[in-house]
C-alpha atoms as a PDB file:
ATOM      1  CA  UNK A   1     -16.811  -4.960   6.150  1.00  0.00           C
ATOM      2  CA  UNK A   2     -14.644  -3.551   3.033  1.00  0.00           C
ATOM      3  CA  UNK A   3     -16.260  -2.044   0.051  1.00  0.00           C
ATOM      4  CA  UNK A   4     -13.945  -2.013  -3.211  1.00  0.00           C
ATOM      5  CA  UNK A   5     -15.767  -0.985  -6.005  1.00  0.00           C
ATOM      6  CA  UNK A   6     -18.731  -2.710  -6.477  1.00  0.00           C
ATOM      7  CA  UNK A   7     -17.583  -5.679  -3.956  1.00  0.00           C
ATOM      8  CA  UNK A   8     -18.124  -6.044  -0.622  1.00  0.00           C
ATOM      9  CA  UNK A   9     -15.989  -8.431   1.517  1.00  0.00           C
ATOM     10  CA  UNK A  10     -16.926  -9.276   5.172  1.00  0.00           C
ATOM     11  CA  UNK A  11     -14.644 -11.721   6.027  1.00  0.00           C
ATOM     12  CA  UNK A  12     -11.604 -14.082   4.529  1.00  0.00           C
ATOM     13  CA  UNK A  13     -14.449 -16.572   2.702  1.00  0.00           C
ATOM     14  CA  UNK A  14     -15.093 -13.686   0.782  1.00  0.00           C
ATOM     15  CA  UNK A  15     -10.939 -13.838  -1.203  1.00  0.00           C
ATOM     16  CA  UNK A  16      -9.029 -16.087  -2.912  1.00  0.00           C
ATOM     17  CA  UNK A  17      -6.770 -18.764  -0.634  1.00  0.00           C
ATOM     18  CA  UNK A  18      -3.893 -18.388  -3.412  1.00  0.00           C
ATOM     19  CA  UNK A  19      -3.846 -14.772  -5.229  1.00  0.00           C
ATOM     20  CA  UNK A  20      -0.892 -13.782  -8.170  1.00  0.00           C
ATOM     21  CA  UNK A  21       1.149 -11.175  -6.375  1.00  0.00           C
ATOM     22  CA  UNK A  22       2.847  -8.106  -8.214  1.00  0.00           C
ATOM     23  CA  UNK A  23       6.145  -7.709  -6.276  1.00  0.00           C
ATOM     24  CA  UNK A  24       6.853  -3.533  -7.072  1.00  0.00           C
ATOM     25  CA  UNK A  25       9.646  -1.842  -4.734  1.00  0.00           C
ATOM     26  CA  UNK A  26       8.530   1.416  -3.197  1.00  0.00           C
ATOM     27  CA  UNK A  27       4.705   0.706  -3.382  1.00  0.00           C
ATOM     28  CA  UNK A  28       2.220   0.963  -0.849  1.00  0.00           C
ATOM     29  CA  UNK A  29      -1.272  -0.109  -0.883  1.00  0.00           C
ATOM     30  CA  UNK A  30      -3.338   0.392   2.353  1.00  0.00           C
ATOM     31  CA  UNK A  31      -6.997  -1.061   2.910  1.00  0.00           C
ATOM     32  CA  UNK A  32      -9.254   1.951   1.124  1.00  0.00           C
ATOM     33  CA  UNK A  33      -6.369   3.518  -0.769  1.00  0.00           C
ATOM     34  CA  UNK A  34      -6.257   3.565  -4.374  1.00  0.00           C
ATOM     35  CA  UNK A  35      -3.074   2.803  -6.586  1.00  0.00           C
ATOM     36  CA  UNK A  36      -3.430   3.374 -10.263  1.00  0.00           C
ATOM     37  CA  UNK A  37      -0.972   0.683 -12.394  1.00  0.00           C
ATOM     38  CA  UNK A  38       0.783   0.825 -15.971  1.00  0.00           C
ATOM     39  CA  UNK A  39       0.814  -2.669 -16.950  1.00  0.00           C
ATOM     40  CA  UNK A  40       3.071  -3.413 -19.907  1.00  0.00           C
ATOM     41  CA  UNK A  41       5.293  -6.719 -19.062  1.00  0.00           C
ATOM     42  CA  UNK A  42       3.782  -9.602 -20.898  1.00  0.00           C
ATOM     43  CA  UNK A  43       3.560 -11.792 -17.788  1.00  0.00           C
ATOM     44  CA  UNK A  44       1.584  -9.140 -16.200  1.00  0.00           C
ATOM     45  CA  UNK A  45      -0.736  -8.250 -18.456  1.00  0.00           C
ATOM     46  CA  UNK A  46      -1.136 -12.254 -18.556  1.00  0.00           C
ATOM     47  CA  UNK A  47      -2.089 -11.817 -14.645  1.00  0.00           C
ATOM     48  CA  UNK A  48      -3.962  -9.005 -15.342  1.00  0.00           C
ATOM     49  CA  UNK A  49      -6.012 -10.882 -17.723  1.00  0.00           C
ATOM     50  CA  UNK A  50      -6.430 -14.097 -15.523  1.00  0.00           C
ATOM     51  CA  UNK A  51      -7.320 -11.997 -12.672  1.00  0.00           C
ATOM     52  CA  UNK A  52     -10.347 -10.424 -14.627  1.00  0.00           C
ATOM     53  CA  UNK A  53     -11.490 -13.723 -15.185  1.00  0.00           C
ATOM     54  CA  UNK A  54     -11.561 -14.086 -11.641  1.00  0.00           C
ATOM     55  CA  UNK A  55     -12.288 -12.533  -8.647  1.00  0.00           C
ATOM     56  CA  UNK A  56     -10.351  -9.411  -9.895  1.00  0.00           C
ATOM     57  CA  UNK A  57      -7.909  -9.468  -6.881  1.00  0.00           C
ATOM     58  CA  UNK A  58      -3.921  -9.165  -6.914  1.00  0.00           C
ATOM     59  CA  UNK A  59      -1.803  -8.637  -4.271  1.00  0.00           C
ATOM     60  CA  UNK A  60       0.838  -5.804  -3.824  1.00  0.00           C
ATOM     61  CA  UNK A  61       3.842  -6.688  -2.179  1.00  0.00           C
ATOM     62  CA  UNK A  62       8.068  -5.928  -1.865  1.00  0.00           C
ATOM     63  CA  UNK A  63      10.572  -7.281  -2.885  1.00  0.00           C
ATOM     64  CA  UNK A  64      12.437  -8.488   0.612  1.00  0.00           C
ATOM     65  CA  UNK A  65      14.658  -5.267   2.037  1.00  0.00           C
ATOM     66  CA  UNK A  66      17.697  -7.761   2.372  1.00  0.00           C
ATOM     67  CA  UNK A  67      17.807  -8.412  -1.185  1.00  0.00           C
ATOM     68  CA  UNK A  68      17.463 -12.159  -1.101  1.00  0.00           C
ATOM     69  CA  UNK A  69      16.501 -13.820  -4.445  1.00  0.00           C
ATOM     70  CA  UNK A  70      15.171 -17.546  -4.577  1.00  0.00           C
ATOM     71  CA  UNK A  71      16.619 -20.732  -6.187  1.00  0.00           C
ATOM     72  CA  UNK A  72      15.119 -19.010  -9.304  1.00  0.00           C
ATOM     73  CA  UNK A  73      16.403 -16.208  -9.699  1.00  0.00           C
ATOM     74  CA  UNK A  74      13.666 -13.996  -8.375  1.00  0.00           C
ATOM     75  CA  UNK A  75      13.630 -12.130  -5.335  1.00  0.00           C
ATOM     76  CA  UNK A  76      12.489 -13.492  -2.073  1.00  0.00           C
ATOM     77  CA  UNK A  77       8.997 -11.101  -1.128  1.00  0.00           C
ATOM     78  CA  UNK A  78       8.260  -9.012   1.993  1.00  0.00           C
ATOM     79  CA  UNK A  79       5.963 -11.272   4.400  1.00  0.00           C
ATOM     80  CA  UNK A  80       3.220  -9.085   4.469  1.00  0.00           C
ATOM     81  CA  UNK A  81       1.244  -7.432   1.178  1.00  0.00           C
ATOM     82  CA  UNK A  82      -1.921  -5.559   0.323  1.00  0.00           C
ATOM     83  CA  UNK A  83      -4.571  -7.505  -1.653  1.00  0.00           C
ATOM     84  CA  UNK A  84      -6.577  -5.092  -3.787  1.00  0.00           C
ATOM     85  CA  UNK A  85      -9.501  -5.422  -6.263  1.00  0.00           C
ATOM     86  CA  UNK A  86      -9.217  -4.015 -10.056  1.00  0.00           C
ATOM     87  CA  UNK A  87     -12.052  -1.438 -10.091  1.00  0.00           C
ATOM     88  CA  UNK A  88     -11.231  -0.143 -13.483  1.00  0.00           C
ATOM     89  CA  UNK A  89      -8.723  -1.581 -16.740  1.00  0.00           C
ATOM     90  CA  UNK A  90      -8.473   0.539 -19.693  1.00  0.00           C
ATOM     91  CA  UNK A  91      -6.205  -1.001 -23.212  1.00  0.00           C
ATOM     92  CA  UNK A  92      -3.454   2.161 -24.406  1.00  0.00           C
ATOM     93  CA  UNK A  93      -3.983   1.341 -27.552  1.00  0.00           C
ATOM     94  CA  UNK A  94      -0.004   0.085 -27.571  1.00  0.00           C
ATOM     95  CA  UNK A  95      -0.494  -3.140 -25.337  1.00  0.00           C
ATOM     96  CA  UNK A  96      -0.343  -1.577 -22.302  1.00  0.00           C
ATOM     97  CA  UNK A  97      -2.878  -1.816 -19.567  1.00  0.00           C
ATOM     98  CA  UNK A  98      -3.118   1.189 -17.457  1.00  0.00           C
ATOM     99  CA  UNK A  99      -6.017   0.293 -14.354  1.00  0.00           C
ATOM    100  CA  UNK A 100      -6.796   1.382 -10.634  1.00  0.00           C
ATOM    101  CA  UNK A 101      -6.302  -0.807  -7.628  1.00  0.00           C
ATOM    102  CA  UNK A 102      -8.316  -0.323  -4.600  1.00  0.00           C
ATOM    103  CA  UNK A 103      -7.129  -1.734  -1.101  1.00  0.00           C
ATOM    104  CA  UNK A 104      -8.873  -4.611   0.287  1.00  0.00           C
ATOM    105  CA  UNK A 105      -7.329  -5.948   3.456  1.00  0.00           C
ATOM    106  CA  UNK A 106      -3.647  -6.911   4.266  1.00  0.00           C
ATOM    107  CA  UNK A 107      -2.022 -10.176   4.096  1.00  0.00           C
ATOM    108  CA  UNK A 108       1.035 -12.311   5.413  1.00  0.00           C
ATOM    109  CA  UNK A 109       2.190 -15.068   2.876  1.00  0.00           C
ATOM    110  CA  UNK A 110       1.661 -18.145   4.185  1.00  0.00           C
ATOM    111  CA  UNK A 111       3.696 -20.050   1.551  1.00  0.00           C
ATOM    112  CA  UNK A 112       4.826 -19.389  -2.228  1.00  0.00           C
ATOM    113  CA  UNK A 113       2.745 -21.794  -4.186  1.00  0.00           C
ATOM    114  CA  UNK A 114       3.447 -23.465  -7.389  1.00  0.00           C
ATOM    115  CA  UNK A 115       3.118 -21.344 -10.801  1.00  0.00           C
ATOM    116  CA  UNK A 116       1.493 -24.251 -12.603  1.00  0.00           C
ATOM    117  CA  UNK A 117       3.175 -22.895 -15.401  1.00  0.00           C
ATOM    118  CA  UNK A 118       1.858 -19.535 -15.429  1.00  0.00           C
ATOM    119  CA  UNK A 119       4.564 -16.437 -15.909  1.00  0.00           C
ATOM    120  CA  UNK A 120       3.560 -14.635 -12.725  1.00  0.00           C
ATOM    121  CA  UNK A 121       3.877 -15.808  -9.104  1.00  0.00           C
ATOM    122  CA  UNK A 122       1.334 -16.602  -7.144  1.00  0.00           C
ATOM    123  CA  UNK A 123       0.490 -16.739  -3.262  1.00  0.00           C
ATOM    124  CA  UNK A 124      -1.057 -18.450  -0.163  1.00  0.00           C
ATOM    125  CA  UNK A 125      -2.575 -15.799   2.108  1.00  0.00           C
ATOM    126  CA  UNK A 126      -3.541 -14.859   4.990  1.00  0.00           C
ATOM    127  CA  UNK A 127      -6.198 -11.997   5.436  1.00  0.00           C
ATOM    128  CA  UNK A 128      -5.457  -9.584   8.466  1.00  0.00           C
ATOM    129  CA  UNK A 129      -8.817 -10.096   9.869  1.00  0.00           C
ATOM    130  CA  UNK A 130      -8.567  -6.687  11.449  1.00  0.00           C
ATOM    131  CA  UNK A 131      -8.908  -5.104   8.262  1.00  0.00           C
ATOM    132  CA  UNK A 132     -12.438  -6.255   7.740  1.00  0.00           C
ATOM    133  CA  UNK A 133     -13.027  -3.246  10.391  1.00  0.00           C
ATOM    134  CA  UNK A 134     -12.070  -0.341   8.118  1.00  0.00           C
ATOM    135  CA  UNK A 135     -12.165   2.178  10.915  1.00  0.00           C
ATOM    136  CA  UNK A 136     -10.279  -0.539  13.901  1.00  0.00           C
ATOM    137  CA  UNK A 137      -8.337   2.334  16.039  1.00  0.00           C
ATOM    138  CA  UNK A 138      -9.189   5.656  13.885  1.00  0.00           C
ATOM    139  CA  UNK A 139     -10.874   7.331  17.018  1.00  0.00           C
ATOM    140  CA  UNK A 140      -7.547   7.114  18.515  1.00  0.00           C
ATOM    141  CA  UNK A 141      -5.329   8.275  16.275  1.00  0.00           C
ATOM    142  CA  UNK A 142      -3.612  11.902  17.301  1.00  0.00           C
ATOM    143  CA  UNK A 143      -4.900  14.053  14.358  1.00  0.00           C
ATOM    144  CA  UNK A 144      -3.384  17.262  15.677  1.00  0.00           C
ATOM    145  CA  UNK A 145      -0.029  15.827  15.798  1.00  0.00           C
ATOM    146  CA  UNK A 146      -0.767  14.091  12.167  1.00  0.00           C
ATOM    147  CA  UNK A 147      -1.873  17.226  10.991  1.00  0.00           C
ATOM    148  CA  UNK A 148       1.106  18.854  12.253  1.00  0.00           C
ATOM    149  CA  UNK A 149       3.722  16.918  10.887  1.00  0.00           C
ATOM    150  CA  UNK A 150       2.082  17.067   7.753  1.00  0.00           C
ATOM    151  CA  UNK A 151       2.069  20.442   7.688  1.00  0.00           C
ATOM    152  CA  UNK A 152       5.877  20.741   8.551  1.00  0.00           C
ATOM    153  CA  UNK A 153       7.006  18.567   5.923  1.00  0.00           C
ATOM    154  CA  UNK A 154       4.774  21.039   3.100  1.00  0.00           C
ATOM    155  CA  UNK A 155       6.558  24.208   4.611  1.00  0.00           C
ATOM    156  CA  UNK A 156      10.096  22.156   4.669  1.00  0.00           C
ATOM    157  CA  UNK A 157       9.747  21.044   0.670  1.00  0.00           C
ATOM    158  CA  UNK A 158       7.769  24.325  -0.189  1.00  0.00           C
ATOM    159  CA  UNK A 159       4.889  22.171  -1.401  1.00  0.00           C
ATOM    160  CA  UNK A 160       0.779  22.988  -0.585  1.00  0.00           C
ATOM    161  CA  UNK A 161      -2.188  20.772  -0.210  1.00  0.00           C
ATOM    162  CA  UNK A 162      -5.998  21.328  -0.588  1.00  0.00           C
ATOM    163  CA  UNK A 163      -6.291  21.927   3.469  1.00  0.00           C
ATOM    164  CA  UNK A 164     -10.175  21.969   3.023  1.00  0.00           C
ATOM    165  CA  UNK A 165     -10.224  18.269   1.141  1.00  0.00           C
ATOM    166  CA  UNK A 166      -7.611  17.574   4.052  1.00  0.00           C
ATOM    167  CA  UNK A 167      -9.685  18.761   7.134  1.00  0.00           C
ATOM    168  CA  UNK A 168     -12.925  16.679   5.523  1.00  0.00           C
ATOM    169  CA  UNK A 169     -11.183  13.656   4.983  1.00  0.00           C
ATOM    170  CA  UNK A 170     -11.419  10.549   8.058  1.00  0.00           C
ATOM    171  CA  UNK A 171      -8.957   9.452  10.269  1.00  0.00           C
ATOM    172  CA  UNK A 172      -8.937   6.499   8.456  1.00  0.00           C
ATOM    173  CA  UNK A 173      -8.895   7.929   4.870  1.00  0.00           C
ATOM    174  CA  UNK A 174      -6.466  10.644   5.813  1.00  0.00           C
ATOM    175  CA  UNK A 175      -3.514   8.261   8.091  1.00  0.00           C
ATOM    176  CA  UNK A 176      -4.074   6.339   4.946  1.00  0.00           C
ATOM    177  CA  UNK A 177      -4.088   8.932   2.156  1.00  0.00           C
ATOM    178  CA  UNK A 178      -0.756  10.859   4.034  1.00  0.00           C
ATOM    179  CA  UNK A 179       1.161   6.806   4.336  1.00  0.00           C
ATOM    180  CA  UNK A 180       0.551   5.980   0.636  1.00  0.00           C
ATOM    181  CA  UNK A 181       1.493   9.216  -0.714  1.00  0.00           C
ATOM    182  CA  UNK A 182       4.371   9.454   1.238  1.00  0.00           C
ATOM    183  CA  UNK A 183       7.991   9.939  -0.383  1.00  0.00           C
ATOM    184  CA  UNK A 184      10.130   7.774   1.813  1.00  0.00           C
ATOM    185  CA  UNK A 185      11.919   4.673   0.647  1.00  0.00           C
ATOM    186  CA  UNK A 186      10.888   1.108   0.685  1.00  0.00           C
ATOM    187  CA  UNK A 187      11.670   0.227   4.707  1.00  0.00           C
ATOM    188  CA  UNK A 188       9.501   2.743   5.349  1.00  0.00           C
ATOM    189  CA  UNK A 189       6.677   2.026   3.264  1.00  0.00           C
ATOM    190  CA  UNK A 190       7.107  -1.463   4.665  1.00  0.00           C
ATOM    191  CA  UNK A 191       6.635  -0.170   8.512  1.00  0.00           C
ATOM    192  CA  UNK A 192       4.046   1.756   7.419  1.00  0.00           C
ATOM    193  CA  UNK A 193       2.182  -1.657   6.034  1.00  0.00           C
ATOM    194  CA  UNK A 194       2.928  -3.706   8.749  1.00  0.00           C
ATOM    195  CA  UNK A 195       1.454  -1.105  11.251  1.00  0.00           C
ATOM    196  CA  UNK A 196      -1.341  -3.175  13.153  1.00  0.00           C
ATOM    197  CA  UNK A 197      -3.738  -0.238  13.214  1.00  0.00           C
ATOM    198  CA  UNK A 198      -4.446   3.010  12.324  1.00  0.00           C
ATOM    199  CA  UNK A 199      -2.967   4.569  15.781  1.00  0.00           C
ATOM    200  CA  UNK A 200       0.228   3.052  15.442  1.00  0.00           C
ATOM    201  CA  UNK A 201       0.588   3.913  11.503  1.00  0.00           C
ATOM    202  CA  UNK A 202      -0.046   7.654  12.217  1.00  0.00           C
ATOM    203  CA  UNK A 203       2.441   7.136  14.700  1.00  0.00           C
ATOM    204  CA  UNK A 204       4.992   5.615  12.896  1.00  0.00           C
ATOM    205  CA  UNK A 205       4.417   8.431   9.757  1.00  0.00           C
ATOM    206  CA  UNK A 206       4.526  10.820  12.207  1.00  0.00           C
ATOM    207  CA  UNK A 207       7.895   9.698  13.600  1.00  0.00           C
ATOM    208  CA  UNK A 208       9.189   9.009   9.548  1.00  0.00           C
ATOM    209  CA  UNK A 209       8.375  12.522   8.406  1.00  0.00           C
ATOM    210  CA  UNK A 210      10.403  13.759  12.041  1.00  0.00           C
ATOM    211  CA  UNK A 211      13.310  11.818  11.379  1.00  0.00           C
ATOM    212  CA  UNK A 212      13.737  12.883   7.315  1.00  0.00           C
ATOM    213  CA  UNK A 213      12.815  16.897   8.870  1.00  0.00           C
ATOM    214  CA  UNK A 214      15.734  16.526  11.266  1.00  0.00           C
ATOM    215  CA  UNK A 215      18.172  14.867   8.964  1.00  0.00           C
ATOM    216  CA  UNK A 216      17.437  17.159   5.981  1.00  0.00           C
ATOM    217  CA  UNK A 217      17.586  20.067   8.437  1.00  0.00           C
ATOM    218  CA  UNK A 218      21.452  18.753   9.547  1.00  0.00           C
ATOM    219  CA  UNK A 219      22.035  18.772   6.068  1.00  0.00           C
ATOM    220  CA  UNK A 220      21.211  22.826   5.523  1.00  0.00           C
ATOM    221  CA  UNK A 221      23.195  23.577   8.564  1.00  0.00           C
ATOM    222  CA  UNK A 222      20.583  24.452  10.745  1.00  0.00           C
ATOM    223  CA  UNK A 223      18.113  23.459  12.846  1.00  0.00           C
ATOM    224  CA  UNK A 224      14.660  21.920  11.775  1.00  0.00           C
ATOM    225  CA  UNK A 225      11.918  23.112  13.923  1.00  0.00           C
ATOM    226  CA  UNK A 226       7.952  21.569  13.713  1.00  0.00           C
ATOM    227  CA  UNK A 227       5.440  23.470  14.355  1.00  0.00           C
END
């Protein structure tokens, strides 16, 4: 079971077959996390607007990592996205629409349906049906080691963090949290996505945030050391 705002949504029967998708490099929306949007292309604020005369859900996906664009024009889209539920739209005031997302469940694209003349693109999906169980694999994710390669990235970009919010927070909500905030690049974010469960995404941000630490330390001339 998913809460997302005032929704709750036990199983696929509870989300649209074919959902408009908002291809954005760099993003990442996980089940639970929150992604607040600036809206201001006319054919988005046109899915916007369709999609609060819906069921209120869009999905979140990449552009492909190859760079591939379709017969179109447009570019060919990651296979697997976030579906997430509008929780809140407010108008600018200048035709802008600036809202919050909240993660649903993941998705693969089954197929690229037809636009029926609508300015957006739009989807056939197919829920991760692991996702329904918010907390699938949080009791074995390595917090320590999460907690420690958080920690070494702060101390490496001189940054802080509200440690007391940060010791509080789930597995779930903080593997989550760390992933979507994350500064790395669009492959990343991807693997991050794809992860099948919460163990293996704290893994793989665990080994991401390694990697940039040991690169950016060959790039001072010294050695990068995690503590």
């Amino acid at each position: 079971m998913v809460q997302a705002g005032n929704q709750t949504y036990r199983s696929s029967a509870d989300l649209p077959e074919t959902v408009a998708v908002f291809p954005l490099s760099g993003a990442l929306l996980l089940p639970g996390g929150q992604m607040p949007l600036n809206i201001f292309e006319p054919r988005y604020i046109a899915m916007i607007d369709d999609a609060m005369q819906g069921a209120r859900v869009i999905g979140i996906i990449q552009p492909r990592l190859d760079g591939a664009v379709n017969e179109a024009g447009e570019p060919e889209l990651c296979a697997v996205g976030c579906l997430g539920r509008i929780t809140s739209l407010t108008e600018s005031g200048d035709g802008r629409y600036l809202l919050n997302l909240q993660g649903i469940v993941r998705f693969r694209v089954a197929e690229e349906a037809p636009a029926r003349g609508l300015p957006y693109r739009l989807c056939r999906v197919t829920p991760f049906l692991v996702d329904f169980d918010a907390a699938a694999g949080a009791d074995e994710v390595d917090r320590e080691e999460l907690l420690r390669a958080f920690r070494a990235y702060l101390q490496a970009n001189q940054l802080e963090a509200d440690w007391d919010s940060v010791t509080r927070a789930s597995n779930e909500t903080l593997v989550n949290a760390l992933s979507m905030m994350s500064p790395y690049g669009p492959a990343e974010k991807q693997a991050l996505l794809e992860a099948p469960d919460l163990r293996t995404r704290a893994e793989t941000l665990v080994a991401i945030v390694e990697i940039a630490l040991a690169r950016e330390g060959r790039e001072d001339g010294g050695p990068t050391v995690l503590q």
